[in-house]
C-alpha atoms as a PDB file:
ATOM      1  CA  UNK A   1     -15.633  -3.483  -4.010  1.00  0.00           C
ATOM      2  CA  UNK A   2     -11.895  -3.686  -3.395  1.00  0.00           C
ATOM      3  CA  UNK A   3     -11.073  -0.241  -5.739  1.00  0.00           C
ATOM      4  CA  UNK A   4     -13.592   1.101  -6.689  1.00  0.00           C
ATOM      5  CA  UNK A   5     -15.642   1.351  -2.913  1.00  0.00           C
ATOM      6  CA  UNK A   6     -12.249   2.635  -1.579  1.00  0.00           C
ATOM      7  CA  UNK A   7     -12.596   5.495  -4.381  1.00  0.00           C
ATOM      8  CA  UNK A   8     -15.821   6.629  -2.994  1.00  0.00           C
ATOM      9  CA  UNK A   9     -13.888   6.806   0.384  1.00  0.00           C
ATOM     10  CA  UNK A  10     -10.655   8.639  -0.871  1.00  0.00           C
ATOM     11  CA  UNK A  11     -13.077  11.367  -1.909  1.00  0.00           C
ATOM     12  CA  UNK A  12     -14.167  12.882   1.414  1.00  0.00           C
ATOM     13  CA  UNK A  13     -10.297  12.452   2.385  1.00  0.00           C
ATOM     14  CA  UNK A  14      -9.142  14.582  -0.285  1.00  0.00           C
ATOM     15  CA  UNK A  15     -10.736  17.484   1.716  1.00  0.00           C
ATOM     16  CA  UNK A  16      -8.412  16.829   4.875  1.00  0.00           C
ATOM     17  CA  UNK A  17      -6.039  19.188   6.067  1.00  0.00           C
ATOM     18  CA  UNK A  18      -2.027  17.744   4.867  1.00  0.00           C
ATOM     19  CA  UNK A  19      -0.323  20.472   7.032  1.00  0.00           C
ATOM     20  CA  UNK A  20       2.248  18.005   8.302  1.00  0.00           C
ATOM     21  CA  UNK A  21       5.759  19.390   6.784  1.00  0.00           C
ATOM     22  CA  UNK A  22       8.385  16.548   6.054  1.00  0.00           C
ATOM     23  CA  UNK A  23      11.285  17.405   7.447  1.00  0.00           C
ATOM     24  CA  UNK A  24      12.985  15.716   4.549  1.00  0.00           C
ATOM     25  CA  UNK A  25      11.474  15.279   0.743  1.00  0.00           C
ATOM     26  CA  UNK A  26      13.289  14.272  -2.235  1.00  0.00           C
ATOM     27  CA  UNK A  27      13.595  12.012  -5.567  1.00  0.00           C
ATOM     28  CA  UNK A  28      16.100   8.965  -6.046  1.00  0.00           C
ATOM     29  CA  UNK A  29      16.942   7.350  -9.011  1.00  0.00           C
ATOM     30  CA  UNK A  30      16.258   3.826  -9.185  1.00  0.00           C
ATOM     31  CA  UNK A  31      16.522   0.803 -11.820  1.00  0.00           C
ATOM     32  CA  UNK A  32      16.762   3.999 -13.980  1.00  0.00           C
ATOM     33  CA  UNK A  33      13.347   5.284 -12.637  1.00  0.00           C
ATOM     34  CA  UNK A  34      12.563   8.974 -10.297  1.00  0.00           C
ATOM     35  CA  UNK A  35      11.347   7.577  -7.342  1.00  0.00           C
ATOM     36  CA  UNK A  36       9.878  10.371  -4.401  1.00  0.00           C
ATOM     37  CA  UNK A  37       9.481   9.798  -0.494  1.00  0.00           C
ATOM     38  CA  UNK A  38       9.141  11.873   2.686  1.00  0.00           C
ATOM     39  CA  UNK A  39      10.124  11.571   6.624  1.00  0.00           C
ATOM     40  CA  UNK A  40       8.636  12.307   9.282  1.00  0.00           C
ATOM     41  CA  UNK A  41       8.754  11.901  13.073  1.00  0.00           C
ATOM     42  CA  UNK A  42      12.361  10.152  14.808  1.00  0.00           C
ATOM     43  CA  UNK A  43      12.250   6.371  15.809  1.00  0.00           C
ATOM     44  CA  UNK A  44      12.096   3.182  14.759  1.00  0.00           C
ATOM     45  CA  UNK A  45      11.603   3.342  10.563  1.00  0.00           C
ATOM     46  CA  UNK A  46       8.189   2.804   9.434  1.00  0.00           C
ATOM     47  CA  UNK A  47       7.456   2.742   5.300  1.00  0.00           C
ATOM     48  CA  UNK A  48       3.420   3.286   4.414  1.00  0.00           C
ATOM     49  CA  UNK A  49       2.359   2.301   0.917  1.00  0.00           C
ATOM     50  CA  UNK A  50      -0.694   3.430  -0.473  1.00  0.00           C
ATOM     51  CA  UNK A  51      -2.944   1.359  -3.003  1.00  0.00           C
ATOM     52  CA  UNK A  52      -3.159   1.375  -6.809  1.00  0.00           C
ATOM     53  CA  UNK A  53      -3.807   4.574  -8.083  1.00  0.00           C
ATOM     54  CA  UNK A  54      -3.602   6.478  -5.250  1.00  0.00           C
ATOM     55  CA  UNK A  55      -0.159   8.244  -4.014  1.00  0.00           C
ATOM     56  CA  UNK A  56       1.810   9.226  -0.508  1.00  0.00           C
ATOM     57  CA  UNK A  57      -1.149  11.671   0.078  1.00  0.00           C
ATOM     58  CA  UNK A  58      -3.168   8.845   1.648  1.00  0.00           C
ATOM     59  CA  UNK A  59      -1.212   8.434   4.663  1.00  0.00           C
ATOM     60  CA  UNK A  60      -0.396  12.066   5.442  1.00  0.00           C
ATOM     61  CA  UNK A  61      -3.860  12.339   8.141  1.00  0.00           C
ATOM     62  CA  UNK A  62      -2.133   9.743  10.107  1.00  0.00           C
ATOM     63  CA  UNK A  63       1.561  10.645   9.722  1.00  0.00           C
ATOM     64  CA  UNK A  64       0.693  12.591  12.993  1.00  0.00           C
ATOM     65  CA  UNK A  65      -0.262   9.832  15.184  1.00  0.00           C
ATOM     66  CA  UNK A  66       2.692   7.452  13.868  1.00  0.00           C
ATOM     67  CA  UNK A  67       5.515   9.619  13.688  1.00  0.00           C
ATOM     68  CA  UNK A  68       5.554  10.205  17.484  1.00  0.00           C
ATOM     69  CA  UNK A  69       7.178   6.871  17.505  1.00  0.00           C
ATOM     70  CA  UNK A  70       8.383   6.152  14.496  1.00  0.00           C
ATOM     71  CA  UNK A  71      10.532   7.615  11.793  1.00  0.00           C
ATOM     72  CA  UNK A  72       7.829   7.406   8.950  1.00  0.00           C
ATOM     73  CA  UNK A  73       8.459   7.214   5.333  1.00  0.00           C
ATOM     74  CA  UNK A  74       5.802   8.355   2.982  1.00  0.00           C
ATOM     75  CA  UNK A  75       6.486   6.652  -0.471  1.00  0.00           C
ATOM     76  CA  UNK A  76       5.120   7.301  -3.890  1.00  0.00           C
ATOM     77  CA  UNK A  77       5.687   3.561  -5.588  1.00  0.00           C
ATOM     78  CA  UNK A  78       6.341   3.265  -9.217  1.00  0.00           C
ATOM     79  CA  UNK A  79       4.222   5.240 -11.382  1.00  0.00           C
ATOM     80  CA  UNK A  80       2.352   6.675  -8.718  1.00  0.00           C
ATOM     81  CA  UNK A  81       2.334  10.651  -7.376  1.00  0.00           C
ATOM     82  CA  UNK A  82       5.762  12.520  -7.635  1.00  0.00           C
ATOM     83  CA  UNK A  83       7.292   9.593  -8.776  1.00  0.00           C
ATOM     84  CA  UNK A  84       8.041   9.068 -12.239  1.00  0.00           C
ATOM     85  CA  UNK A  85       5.154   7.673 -14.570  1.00  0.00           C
ATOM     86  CA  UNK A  86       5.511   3.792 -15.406  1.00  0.00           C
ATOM     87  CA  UNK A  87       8.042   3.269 -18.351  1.00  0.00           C
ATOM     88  CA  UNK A  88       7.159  -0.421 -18.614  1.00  0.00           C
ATOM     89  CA  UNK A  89       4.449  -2.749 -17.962  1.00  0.00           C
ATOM     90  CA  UNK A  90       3.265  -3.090 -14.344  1.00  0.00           C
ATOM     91  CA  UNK A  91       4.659  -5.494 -12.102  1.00  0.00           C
ATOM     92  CA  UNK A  92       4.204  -6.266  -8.547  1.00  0.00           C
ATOM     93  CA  UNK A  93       7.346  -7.908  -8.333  1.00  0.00           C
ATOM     94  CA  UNK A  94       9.358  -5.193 -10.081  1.00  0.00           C
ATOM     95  CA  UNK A  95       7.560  -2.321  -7.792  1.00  0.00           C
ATOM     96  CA  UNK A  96       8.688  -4.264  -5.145  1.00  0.00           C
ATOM     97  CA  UNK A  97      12.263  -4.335  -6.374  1.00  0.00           C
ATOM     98  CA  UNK A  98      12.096  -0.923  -7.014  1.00  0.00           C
ATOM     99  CA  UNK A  99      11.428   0.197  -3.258  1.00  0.00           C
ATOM    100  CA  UNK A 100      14.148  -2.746  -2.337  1.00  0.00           C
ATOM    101  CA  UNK A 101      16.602  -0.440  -3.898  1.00  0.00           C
ATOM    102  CA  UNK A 102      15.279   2.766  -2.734  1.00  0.00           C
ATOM    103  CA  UNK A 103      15.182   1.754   0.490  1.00  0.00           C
ATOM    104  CA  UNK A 104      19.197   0.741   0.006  1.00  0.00           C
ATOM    105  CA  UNK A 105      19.805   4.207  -1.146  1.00  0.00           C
ATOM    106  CA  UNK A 106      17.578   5.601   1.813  1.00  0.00           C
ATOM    107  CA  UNK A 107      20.128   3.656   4.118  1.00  0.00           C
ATOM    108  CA  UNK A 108      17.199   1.675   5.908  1.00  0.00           C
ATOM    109  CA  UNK A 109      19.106  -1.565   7.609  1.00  0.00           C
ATOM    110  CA  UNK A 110      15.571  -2.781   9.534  1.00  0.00           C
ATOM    111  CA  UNK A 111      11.739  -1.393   9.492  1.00  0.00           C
ATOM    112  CA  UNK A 112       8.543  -1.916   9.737  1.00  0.00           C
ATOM    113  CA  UNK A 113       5.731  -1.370   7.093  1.00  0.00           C
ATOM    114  CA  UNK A 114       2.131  -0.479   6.609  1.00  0.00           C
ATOM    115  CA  UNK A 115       0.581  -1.132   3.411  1.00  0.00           C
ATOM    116  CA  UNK A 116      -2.743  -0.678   1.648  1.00  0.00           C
ATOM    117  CA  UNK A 117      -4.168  -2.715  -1.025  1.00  0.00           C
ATOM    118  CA  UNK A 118      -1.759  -2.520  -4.153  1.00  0.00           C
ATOM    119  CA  UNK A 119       0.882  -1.490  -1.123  1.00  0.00           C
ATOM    120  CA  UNK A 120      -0.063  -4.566   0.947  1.00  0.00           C
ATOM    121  CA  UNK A 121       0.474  -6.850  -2.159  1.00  0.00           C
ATOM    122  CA  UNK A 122       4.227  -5.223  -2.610  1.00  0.00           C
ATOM    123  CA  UNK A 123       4.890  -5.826   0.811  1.00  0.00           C
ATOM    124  CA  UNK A 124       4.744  -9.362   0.707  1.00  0.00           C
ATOM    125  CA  UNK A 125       6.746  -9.328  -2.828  1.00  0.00           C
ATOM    126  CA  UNK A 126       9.230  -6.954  -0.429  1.00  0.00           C
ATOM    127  CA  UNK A 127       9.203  -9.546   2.345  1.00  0.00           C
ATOM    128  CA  UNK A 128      10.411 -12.614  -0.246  1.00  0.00           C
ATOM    129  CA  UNK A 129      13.316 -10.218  -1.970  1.00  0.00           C
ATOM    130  CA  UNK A 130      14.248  -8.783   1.009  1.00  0.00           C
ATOM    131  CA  UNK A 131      13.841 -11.383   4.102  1.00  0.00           C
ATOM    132  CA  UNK A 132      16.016  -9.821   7.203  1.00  0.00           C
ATOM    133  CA  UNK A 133      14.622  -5.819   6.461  1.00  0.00           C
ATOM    134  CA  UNK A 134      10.841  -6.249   7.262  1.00  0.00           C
ATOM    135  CA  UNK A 135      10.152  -6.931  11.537  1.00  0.00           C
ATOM    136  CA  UNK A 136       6.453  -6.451  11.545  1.00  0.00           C
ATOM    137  CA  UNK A 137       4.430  -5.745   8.614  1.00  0.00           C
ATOM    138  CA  UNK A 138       0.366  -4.618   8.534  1.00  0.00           C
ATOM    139  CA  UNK A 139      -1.678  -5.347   4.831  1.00  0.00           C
ATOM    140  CA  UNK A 140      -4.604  -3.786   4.962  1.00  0.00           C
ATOM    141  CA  UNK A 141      -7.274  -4.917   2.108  1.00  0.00           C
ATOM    142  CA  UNK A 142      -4.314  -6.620   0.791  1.00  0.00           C
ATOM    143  CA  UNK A 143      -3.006 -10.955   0.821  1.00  0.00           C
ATOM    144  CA  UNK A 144      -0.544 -10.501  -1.242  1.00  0.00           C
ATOM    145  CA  UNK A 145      -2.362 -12.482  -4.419  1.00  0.00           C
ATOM    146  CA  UNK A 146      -4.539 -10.765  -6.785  1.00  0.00           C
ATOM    147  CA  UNK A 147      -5.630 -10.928 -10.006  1.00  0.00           C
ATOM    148  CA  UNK A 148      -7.551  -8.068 -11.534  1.00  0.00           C
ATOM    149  CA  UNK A 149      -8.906 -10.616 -14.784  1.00  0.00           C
ATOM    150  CA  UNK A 150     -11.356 -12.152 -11.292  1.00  0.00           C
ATOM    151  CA  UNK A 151     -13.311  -8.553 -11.243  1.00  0.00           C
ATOM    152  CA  UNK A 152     -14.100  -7.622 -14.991  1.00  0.00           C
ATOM    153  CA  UNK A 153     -16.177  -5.138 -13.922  1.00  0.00           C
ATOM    154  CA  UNK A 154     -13.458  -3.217 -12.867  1.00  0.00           C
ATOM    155  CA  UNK A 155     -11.794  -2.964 -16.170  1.00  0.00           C
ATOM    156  CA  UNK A 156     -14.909  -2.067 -17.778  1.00  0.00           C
ATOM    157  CA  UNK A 157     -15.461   1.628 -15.302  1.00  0.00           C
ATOM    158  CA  UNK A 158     -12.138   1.845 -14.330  1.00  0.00           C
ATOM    159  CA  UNK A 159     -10.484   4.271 -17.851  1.00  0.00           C
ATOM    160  CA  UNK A 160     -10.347   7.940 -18.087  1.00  0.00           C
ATOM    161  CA  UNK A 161     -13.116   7.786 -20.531  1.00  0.00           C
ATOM    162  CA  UNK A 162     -14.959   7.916 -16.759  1.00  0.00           C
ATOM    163  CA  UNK A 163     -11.973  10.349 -15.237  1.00  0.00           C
ATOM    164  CA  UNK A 164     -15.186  12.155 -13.881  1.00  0.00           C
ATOM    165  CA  UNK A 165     -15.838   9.461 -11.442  1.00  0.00           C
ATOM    166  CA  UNK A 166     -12.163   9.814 -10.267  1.00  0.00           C
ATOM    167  CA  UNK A 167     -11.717  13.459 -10.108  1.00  0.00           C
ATOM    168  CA  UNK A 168      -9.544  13.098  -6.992  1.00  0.00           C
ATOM    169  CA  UNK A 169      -6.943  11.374  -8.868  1.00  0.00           C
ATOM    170  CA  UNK A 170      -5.833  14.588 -10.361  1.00  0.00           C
ATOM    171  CA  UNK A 171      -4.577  15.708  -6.910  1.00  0.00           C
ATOM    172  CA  UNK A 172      -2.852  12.750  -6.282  1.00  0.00           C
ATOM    173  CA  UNK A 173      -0.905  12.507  -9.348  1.00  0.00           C
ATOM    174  CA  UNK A 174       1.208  14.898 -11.736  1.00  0.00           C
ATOM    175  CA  UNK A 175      -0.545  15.005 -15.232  1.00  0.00           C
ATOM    176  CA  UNK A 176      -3.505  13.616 -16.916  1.00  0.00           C
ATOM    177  CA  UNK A 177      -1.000  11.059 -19.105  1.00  0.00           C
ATOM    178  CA  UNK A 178       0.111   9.740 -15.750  1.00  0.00           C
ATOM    179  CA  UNK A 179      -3.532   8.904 -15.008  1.00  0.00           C
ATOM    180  CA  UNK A 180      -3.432   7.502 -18.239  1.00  0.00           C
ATOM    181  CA  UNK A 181      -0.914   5.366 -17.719  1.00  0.00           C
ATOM    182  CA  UNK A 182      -1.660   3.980 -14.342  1.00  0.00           C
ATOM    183  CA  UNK A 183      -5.642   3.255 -15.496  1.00  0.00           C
ATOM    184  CA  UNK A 184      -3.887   1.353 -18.770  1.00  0.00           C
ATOM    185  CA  UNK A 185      -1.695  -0.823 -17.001  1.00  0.00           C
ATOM    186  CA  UNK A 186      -4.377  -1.283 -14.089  1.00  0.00           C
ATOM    187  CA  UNK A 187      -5.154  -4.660 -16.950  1.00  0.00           C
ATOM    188  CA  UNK A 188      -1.801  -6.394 -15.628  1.00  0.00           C
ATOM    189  CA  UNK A 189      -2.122  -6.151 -12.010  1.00  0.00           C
ATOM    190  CA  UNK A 190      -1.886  -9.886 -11.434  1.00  0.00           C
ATOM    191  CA  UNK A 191       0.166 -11.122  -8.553  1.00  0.00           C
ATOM    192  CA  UNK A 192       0.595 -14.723  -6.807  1.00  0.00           C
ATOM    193  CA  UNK A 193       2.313 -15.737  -3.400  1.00  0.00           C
ATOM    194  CA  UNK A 194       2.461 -19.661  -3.138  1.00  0.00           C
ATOM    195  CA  UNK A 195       2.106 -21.495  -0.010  1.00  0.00           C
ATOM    196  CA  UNK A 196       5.953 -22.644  -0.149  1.00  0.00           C
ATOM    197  CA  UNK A 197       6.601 -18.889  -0.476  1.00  0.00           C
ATOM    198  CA  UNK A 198       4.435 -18.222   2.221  1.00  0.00           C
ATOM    199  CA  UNK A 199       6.258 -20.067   4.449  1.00  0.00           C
ATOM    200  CA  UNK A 200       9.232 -18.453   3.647  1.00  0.00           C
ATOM    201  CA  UNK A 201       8.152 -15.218   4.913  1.00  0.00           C
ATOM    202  CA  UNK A 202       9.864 -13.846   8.290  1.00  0.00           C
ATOM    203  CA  UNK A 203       8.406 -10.832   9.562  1.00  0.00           C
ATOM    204  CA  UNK A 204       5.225 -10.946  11.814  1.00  0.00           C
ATOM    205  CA  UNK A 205       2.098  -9.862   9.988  1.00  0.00           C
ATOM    206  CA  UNK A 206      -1.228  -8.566  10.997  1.00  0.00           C
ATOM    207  CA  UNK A 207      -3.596  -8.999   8.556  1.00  0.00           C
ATOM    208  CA  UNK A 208      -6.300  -6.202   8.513  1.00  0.00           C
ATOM    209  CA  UNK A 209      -9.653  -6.741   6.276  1.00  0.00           C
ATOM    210  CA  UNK A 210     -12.849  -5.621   5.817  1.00  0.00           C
ATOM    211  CA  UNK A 211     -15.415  -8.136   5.882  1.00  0.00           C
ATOM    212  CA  UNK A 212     -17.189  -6.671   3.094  1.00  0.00           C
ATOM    213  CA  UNK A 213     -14.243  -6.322   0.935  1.00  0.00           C
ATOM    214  CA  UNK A 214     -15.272  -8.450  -2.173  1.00  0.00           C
ATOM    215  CA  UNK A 215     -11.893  -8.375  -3.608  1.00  0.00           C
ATOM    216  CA  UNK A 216     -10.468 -10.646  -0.966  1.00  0.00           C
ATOM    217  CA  UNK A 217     -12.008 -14.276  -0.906  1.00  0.00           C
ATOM    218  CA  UNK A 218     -12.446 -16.007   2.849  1.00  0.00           C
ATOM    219  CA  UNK A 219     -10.728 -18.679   0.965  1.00  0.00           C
ATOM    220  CA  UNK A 220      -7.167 -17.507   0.197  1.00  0.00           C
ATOM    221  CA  UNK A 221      -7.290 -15.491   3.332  1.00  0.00           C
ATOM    222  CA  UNK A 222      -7.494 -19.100   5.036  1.00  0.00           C
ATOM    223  CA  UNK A 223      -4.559 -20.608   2.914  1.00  0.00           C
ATOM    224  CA  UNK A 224      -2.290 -17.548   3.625  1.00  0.00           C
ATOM    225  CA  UNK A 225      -3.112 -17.689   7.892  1.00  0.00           C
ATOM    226  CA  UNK A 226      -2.500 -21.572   7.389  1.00  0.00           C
ATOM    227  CA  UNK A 227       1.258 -21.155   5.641  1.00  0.00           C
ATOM    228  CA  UNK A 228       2.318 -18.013   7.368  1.00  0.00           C
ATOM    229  CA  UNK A 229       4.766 -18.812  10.027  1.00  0.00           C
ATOM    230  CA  UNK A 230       3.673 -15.711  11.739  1.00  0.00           C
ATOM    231  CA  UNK A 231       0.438 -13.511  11.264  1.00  0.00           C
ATOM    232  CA  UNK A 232      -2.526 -12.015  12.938  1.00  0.00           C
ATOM    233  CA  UNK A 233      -6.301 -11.842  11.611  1.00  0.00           C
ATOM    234  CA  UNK A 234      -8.327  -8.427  12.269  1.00  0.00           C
ATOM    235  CA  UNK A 235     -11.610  -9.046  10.400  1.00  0.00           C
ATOM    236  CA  UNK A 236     -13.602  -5.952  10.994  1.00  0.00           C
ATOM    237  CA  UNK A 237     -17.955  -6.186  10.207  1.00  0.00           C
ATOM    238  CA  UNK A 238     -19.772  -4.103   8.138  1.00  0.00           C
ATOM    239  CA  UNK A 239     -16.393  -2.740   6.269  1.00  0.00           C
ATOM    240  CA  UNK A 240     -15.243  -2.515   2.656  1.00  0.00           C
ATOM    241  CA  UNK A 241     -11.915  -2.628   1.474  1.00  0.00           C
ATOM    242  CA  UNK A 242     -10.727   0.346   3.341  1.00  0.00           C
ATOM    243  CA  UNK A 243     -10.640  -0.442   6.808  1.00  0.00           C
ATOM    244  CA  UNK A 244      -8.419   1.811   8.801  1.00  0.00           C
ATOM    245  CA  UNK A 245     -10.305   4.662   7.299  1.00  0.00           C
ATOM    246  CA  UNK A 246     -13.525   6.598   8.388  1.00  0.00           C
ATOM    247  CA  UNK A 247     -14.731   5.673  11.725  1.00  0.00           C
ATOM    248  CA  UNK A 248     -12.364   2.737  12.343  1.00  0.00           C
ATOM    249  CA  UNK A 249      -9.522   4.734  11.756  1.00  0.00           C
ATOM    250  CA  UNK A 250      -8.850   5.664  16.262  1.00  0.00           C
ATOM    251  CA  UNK A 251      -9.059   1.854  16.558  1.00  0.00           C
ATOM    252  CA  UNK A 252      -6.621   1.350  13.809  1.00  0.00           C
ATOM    253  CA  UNK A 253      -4.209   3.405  14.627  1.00  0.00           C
ATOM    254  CA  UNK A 254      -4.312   2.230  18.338  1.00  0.00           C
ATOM    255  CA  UNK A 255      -3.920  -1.289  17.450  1.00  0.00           C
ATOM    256  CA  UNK A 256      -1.768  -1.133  14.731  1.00  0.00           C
ATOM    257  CA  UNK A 257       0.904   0.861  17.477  1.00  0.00           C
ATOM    258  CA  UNK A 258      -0.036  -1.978  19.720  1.00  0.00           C
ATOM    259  CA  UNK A 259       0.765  -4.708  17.238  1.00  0.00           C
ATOM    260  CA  UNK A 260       4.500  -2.750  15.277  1.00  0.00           C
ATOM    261  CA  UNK A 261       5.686  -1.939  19.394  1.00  0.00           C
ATOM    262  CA  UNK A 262       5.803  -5.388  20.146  1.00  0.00           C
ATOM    263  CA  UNK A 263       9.250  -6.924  20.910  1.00  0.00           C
END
């Protein structure tokens, strides 16, 4: 199941050693919003989103193996971790403009990107706002359209009348009313990417999915290959919605270097 699978998974990673320091931290405000980030590493800039619900945290076991090469940004989107809880009703688009502007404020001219799930979904809403910033961009779980009134089921387990199920959350955010918050508006996460806007899009992307990710249907993964000017396919067997984590993480990471150091 596209969350709620990936929740089973985030569990055993909240027992990982984070002992990477940033060697910068710090909150901007944005479209009147606290938005937090980290760096790490000297190179080439490299943003990694993490999906709904989760926070920067999700990245930091691999910050080691990217930041040799990259300058990598660890961000907490909109309502998510350090960053201020959501003030308005969710948005993909707006997240996306939100990060736009932090990213201005960071300074960032050209990157590339990494995103998971809800992150992969931004990225593509970052890729239409912003079309010269993005070079190469990697969605993992993620096509960039989604609409969370398709899986009903996740509506009905997914409140904090069942926080027990989803203890881990309170180490990825600040309070229980953030939880809240982010399980409340989980009811508007509905996002669309036509095929005209499709072709639109410049940076390369590599397209990274479980084959046993119900979320994403073979369909729409077809129409987004077929009006993307530029994209890769990495179907991997036997794998839910997280697939660059657990054992297919050393082939992720290997491939993903592969696929962001290409000219």
């Amino acid at each position: 199941m596209r969350l709620l699978t990936t929740l089973l998974i985030l569990t055993l990673m909240s027992t990982l050693s984070l002992a990477q320091t940033p060697r910068k931290s710090e909150h901007v405000s944005v479209n009147g919003k606290q938005l937090y980030y980290e760096v790490y590493g000297n190179g080439k800039p490299l943003i990694m989103l993490h999906g709904y619900s989760l926070s920067s945290t999700h990245w930091k076991p691999y910050v080691e193996d990217f930041s040799t090469d990259h300058e990598v940004y660890l961000i907490d989107l909109t309502g998510h971790g350090k960053s201020e809880a959501f003030k308005e009703e969710l948005s993909i688009a707006s997240v996306a403009d939100d990060l736009s502007q932090l990213i201005k404020e960071i300074g960032i001219e050209s990157m590339d990107a990494i995103g998971f799930s809800f992150g992969g979904d931004v990225l593509y809403q970052l890729a239409l706002l912003e079309p010269e910033l993005i070079n190469s961009m990697i969605t993992i779980g993620a096509i960039g359209t989604w609409d969370v009134n398709d899986f009903p089921q996740y509506l009905d387990s997914y409140t904090f009348e069942n926080i027990d199920q989803f203890e881990w959350m309170r180490s990825s955010h600040s309070s229980d009313e953030q939880i809240k918050t982010i399980m409340e508006q989980f009811k508007n996460y509905t996002v669309l990417v036509s095929d005209e806007q499709l072709k639109t899009i410049k940076p390369e992307v590599m397209i990274m999915l479980g084959d046993d990710d119900i979320g994403i249907e073979l369909e729409e993964v077809a129409r987004v290959r077929k009006h993307l000017p530029k994209s890769d396919l990495w179907v991997l067997p036997n794998v839910p919605h997280g697939a660059h984590e657990g054992e297919n993480k050393p082939d992720f990471i290997k491939i993903a270097k592969a696929f962001l150091s290409k000219e």
